[in-house]
N, C-alpha and C. Protein backbone atom coordinates (compact mmCIF):
# COMPACT_ATOMS: atom_id res chain seq x y z
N UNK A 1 -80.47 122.60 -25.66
CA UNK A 1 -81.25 121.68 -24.87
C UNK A 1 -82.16 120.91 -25.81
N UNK A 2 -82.32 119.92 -25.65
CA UNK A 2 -82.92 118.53 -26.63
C UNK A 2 -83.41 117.78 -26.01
N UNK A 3 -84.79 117.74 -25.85
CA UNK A 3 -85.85 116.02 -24.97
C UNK A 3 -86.74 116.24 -26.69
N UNK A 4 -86.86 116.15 -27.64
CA UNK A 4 -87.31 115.23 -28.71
C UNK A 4 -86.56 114.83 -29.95
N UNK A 5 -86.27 113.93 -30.14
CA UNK A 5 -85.88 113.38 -31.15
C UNK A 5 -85.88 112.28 -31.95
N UNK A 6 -85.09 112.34 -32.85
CA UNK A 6 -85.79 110.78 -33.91
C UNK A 6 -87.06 111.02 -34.55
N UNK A 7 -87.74 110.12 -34.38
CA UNK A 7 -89.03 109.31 -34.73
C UNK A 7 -90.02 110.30 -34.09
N UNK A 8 -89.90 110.63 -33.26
CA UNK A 8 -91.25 111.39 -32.38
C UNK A 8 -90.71 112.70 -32.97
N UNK A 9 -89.78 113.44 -33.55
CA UNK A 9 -89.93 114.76 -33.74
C UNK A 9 -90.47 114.65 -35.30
N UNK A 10 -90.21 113.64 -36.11
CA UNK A 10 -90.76 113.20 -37.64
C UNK A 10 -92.05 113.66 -37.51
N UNK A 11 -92.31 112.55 -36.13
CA UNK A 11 -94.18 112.27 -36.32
C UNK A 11 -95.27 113.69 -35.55
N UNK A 12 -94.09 114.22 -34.82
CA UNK A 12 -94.83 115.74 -34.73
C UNK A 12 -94.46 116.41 -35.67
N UNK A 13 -93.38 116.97 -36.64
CA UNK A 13 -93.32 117.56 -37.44
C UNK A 13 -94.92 117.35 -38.77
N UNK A 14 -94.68 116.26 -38.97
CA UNK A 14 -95.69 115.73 -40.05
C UNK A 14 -97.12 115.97 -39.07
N UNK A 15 -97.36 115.39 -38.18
CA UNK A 15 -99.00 116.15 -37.66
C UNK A 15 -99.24 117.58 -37.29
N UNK A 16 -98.29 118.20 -37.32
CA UNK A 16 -98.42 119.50 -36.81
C UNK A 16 -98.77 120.20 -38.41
N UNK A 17 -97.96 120.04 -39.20
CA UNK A 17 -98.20 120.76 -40.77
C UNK A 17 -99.73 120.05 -40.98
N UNK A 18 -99.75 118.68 -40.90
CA UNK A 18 -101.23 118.24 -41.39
C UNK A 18 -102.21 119.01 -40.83
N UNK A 19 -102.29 118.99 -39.12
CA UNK A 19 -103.10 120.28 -38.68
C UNK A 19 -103.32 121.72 -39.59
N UNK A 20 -101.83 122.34 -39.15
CA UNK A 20 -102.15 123.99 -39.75
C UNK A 20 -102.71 123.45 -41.20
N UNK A 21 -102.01 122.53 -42.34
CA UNK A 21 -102.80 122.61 -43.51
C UNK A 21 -104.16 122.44 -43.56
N UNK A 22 -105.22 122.41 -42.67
CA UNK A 22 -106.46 121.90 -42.35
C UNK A 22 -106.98 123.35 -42.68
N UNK A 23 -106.06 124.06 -41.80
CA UNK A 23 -106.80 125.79 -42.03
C UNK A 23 -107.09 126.52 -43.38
N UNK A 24 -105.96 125.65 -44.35
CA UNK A 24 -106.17 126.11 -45.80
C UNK A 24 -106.92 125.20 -46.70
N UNK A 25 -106.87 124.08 -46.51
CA UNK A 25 -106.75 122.94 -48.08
C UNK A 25 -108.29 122.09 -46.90
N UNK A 26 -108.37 122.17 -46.03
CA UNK A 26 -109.44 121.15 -45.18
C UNK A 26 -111.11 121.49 -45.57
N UNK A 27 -111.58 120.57 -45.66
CA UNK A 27 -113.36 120.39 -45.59
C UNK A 27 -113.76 120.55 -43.62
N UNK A 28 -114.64 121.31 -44.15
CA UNK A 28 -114.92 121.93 -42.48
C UNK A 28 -115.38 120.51 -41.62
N UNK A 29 -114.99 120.24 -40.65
CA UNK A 29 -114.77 119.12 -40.16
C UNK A 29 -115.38 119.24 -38.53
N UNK A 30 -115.60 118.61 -37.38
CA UNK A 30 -116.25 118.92 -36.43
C UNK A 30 -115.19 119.75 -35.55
N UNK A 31 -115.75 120.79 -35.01
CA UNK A 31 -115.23 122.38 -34.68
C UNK A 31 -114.68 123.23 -35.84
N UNK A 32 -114.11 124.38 -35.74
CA UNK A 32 -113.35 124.96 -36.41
C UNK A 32 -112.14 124.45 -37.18
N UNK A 33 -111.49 124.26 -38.35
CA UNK A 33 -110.47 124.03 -38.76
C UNK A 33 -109.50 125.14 -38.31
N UNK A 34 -110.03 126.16 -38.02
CA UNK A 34 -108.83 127.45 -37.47
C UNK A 34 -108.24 127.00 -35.87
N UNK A 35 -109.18 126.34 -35.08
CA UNK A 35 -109.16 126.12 -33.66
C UNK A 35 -107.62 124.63 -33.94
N UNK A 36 -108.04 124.10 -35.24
CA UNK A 36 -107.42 122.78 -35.26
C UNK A 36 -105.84 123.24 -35.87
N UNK A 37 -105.85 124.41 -36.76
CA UNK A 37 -104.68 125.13 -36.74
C UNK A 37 -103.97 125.32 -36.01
N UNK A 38 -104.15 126.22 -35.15
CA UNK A 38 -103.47 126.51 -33.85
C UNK A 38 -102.89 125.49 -32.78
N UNK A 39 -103.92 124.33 -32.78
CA UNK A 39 -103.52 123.69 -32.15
C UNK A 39 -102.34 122.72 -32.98
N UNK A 40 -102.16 122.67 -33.58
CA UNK A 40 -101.04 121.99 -34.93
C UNK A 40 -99.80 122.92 -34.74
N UNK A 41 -99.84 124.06 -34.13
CA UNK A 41 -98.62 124.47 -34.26
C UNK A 41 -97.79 124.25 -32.91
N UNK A 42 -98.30 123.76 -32.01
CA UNK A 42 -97.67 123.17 -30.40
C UNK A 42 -96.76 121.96 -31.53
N UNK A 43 -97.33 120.97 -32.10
CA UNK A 43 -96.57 120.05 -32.31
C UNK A 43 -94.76 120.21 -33.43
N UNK A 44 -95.68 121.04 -34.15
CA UNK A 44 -94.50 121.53 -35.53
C UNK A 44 -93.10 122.08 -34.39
N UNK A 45 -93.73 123.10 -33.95
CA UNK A 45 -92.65 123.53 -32.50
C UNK A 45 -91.88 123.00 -32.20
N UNK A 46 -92.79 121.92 -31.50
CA UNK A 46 -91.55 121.52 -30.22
C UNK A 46 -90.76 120.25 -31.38
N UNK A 47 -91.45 119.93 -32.56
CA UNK A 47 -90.50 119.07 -33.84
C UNK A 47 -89.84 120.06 -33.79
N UNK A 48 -89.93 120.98 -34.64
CA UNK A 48 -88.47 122.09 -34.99
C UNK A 48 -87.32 122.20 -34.10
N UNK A 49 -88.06 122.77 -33.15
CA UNK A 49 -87.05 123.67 -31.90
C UNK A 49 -86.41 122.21 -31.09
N UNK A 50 -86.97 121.05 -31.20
CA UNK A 50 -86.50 119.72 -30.37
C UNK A 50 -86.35 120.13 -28.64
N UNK A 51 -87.85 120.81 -28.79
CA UNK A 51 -87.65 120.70 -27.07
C UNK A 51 -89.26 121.03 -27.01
N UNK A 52 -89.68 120.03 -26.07
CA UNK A 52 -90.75 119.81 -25.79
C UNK A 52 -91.25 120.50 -23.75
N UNK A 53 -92.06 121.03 -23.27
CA UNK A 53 -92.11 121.67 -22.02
C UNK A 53 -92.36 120.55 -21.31
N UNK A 54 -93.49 119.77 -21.70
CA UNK A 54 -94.62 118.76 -21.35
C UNK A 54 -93.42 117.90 -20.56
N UNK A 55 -92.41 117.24 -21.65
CA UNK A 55 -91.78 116.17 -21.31
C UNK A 55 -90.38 116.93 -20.21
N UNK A 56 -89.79 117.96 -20.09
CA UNK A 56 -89.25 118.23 -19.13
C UNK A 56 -90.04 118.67 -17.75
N UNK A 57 -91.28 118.58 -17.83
CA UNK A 57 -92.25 118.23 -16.67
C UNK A 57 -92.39 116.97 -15.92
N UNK A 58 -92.48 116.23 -17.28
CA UNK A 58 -92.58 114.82 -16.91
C UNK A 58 -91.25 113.83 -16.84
N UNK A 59 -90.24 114.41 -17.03
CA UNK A 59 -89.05 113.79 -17.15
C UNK A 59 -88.82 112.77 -18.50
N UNK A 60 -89.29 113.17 -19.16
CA UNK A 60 -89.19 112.18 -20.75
C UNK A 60 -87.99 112.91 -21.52
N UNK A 61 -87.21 112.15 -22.16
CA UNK A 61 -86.44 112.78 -23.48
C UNK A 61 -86.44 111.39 -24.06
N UNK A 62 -86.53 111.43 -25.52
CA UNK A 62 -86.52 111.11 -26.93
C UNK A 62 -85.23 111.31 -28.14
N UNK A 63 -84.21 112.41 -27.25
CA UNK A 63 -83.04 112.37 -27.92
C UNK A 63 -82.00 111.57 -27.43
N UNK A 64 -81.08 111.36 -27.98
CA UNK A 64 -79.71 110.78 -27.89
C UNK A 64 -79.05 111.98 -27.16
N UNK A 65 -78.09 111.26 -26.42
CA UNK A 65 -77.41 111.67 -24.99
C UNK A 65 -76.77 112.65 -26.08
N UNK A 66 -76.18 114.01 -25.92
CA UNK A 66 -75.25 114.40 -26.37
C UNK A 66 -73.65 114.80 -25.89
């Protein structure tokens, strides 16, 4: 099953690592960088795995028909 792909799984892949890297390599920034971790790994996810919950809620897909 596949609703992300292309371009939108790039651009979550790449913000989701920028997040979690916040937890290691980041200047403490407003809230927690650990809080901003966690939340970085919803995006890496649903890049990897190419399935997003949100958008089979909302009826969105981003992949090519297969």
């Amino acid at each position: 099953m596949c609703n992300v792909g292309g371009i939108d799984r790039i651009i979550r892949i790449i913000v989701g690592t920028l997040l979690v890297s916040l937890v290691f390599f980041g200047e403490p920034i407003i809230g927690s960088n650990l809080i901003w971790g966690w939340i970085g790994i919803i995006p890496l996810a649903t890049g990897i795995f190419k399935f997003c919950p949100l958008y089979t809620l909302l009826g969105f897909k981003t992949c090519s028909v297969e």
